[in-house]
N, C-alpha and C. Protein backbone atom coordinates (compact mmCIF):
# COMPACT_ATOMS: atom_id res chain seq x y z
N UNK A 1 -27.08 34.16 -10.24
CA UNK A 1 -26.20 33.16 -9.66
C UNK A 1 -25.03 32.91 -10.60
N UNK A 2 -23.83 32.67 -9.85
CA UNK A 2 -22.61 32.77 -10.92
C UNK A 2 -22.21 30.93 -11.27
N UNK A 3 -22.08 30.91 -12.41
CA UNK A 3 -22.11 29.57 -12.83
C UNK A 3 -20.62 29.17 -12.67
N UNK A 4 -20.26 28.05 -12.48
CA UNK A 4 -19.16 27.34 -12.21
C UNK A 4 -18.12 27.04 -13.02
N UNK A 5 -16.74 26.84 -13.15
CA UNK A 5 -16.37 26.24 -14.39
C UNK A 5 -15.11 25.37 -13.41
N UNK A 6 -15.43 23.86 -13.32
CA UNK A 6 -14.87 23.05 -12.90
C UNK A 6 -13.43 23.06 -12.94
N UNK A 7 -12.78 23.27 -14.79
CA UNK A 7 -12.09 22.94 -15.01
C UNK A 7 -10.93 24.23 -14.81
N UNK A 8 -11.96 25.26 -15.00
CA UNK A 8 -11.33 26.61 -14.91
C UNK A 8 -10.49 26.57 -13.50
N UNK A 9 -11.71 26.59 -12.56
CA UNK A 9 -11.22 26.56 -11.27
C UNK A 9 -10.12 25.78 -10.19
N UNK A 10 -9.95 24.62 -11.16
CA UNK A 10 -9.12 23.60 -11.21
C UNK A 10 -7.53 23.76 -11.43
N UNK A 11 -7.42 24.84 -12.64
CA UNK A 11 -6.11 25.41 -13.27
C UNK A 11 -5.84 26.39 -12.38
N UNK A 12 -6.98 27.03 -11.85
CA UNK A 12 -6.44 28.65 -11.23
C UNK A 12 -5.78 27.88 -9.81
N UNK A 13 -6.66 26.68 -8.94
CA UNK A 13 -5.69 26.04 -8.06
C UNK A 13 -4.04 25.61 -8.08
N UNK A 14 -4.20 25.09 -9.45
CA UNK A 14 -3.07 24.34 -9.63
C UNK A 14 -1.61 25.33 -9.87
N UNK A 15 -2.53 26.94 -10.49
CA UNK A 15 -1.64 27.84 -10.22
C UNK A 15 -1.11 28.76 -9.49
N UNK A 16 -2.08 28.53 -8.26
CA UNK A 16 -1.66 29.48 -6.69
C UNK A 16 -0.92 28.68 -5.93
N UNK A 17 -0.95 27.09 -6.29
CA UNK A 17 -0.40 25.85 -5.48
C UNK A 17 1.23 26.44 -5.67
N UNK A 18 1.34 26.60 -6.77
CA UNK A 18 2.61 26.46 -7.44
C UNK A 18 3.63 25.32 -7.01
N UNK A 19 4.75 25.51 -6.28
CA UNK A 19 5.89 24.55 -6.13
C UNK A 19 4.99 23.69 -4.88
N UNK A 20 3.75 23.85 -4.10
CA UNK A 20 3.90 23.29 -3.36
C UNK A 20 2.81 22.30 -3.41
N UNK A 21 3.71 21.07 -2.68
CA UNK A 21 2.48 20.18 -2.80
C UNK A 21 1.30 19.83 -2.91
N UNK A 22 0.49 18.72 -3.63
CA UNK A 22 -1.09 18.57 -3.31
C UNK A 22 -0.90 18.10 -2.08
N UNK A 23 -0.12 17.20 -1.11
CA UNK A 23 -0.83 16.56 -0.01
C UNK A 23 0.20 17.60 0.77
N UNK A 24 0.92 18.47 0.53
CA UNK A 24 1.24 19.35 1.85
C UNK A 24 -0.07 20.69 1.82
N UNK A 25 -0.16 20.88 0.68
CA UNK A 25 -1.95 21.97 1.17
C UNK A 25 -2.76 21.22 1.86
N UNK A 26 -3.49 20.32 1.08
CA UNK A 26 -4.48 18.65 1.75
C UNK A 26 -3.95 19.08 3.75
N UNK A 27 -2.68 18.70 3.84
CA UNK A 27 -2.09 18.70 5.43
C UNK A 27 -2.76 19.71 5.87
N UNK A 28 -2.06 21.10 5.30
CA UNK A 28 -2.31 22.41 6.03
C UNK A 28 -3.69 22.90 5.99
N UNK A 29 -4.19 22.75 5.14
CA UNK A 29 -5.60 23.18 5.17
C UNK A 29 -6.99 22.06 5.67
N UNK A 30 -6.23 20.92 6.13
CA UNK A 30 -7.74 20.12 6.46
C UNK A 30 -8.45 19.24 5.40
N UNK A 31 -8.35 20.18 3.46
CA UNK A 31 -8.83 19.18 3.03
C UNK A 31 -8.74 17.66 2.51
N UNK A 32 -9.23 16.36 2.62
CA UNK A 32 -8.60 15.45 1.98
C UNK A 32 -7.70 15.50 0.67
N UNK A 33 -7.06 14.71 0.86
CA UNK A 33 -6.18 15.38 -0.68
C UNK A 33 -6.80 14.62 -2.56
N UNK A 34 -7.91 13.46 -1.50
CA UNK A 34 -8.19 13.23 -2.70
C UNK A 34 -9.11 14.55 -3.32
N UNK A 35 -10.36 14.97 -2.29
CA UNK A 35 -10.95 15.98 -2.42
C UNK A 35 -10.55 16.73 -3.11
N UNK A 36 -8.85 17.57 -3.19
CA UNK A 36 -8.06 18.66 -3.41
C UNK A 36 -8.22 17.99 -4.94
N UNK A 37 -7.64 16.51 -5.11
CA UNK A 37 -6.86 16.41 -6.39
C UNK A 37 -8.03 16.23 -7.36
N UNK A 38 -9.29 16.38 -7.12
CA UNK A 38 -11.06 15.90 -7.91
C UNK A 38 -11.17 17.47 -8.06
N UNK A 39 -11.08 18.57 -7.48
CA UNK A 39 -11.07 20.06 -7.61
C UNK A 39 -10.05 20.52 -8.48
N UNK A 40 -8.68 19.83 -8.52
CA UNK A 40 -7.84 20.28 -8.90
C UNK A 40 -8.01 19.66 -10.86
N UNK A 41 -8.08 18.80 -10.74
CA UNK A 41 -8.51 17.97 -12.18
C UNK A 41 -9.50 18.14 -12.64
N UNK A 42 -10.64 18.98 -12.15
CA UNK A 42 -11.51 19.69 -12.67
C UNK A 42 -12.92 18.89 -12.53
N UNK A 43 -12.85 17.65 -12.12
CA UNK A 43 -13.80 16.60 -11.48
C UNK A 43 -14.97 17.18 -10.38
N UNK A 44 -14.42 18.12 -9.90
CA UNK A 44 -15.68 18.29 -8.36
C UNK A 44 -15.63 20.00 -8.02
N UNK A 45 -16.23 20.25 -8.31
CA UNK A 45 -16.71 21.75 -7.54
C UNK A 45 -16.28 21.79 -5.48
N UNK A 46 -15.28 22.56 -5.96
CA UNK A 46 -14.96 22.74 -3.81
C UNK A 46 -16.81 23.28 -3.47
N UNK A 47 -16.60 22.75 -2.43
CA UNK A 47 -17.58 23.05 -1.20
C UNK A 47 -17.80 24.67 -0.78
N UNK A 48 -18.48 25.58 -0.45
CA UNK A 48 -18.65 26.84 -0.13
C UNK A 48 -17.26 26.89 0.92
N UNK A 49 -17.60 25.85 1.89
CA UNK A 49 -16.02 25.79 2.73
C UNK A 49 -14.99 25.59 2.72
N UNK A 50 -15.10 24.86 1.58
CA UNK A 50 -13.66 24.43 1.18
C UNK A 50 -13.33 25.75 -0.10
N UNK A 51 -14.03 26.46 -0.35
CA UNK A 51 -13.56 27.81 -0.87
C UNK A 51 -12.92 28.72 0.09
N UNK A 52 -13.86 28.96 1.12
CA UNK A 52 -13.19 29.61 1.88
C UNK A 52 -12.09 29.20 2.50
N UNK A 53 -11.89 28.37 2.75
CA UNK A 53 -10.36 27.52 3.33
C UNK A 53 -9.43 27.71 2.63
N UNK A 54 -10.04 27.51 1.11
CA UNK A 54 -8.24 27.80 0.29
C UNK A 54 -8.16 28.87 0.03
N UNK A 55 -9.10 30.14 -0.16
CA UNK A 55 -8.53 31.18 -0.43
C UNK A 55 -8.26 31.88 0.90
N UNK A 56 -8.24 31.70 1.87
CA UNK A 56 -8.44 32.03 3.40
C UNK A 56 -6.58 31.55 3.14
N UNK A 57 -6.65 30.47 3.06
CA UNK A 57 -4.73 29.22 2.78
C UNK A 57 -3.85 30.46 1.41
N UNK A 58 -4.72 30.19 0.81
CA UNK A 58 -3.55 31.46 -0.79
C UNK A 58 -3.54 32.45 -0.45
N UNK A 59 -4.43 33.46 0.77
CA UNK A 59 -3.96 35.15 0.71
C UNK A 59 -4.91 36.12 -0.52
N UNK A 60 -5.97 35.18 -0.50
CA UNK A 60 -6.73 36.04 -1.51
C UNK A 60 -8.65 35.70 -1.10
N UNK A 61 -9.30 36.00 -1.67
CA UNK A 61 -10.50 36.54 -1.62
C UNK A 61 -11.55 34.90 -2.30
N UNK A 62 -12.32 34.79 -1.79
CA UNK A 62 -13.24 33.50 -3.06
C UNK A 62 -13.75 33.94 -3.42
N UNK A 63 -13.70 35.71 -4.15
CA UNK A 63 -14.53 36.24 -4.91
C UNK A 63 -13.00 36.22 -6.37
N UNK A 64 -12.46 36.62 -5.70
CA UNK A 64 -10.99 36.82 -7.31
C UNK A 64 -10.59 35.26 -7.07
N UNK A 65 -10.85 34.11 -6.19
CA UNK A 65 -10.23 33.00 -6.54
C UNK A 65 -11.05 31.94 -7.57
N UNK A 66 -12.19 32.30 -6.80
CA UNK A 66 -13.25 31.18 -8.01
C UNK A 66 -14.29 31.80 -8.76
N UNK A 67 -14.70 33.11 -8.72
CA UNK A 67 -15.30 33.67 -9.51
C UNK A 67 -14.83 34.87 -10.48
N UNK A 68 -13.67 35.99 -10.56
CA UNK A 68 -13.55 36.79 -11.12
C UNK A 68 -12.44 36.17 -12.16
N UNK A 69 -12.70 37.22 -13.87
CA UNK A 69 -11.45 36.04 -14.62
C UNK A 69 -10.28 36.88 -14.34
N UNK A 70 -9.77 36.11 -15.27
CA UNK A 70 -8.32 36.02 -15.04
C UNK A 70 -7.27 35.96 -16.16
């Protein structure tokens, strides 16, 4: 089982986000934005679904978004 790194996963968001908003992703993708900004600050592990949602939203894989480094 692949172990988590909150904070890791948190930065790699904050760097696919790039110029664009926390509450315009939050909009487009469904999740609350507090949700987004507790994932993003390294506070909360996304949901299995809410993995797939954002990397489904960035154009990439939730295998290279939250598990492979970088």
């Amino acid at each position: 089982m692949q172990k988590y790194d909150a904070v890791e996963i948190g930065k790699r968001l904050v760097q696919v986000r790039g110029i664009r908003t926390r509450i315009g992703v939050a909009k487009e993708t469904g999740i609350p934005v507090t949700t987004l900004q507790g994932i993003e600050n390294g506070k909360r592990v996304p949901s299995p679904d809410n993995m797939i949602i954002l990397a489904n939203y960035y154009g990439t894989s939730v295998q290279h978004l939250f598990f492979d480094k970088w």
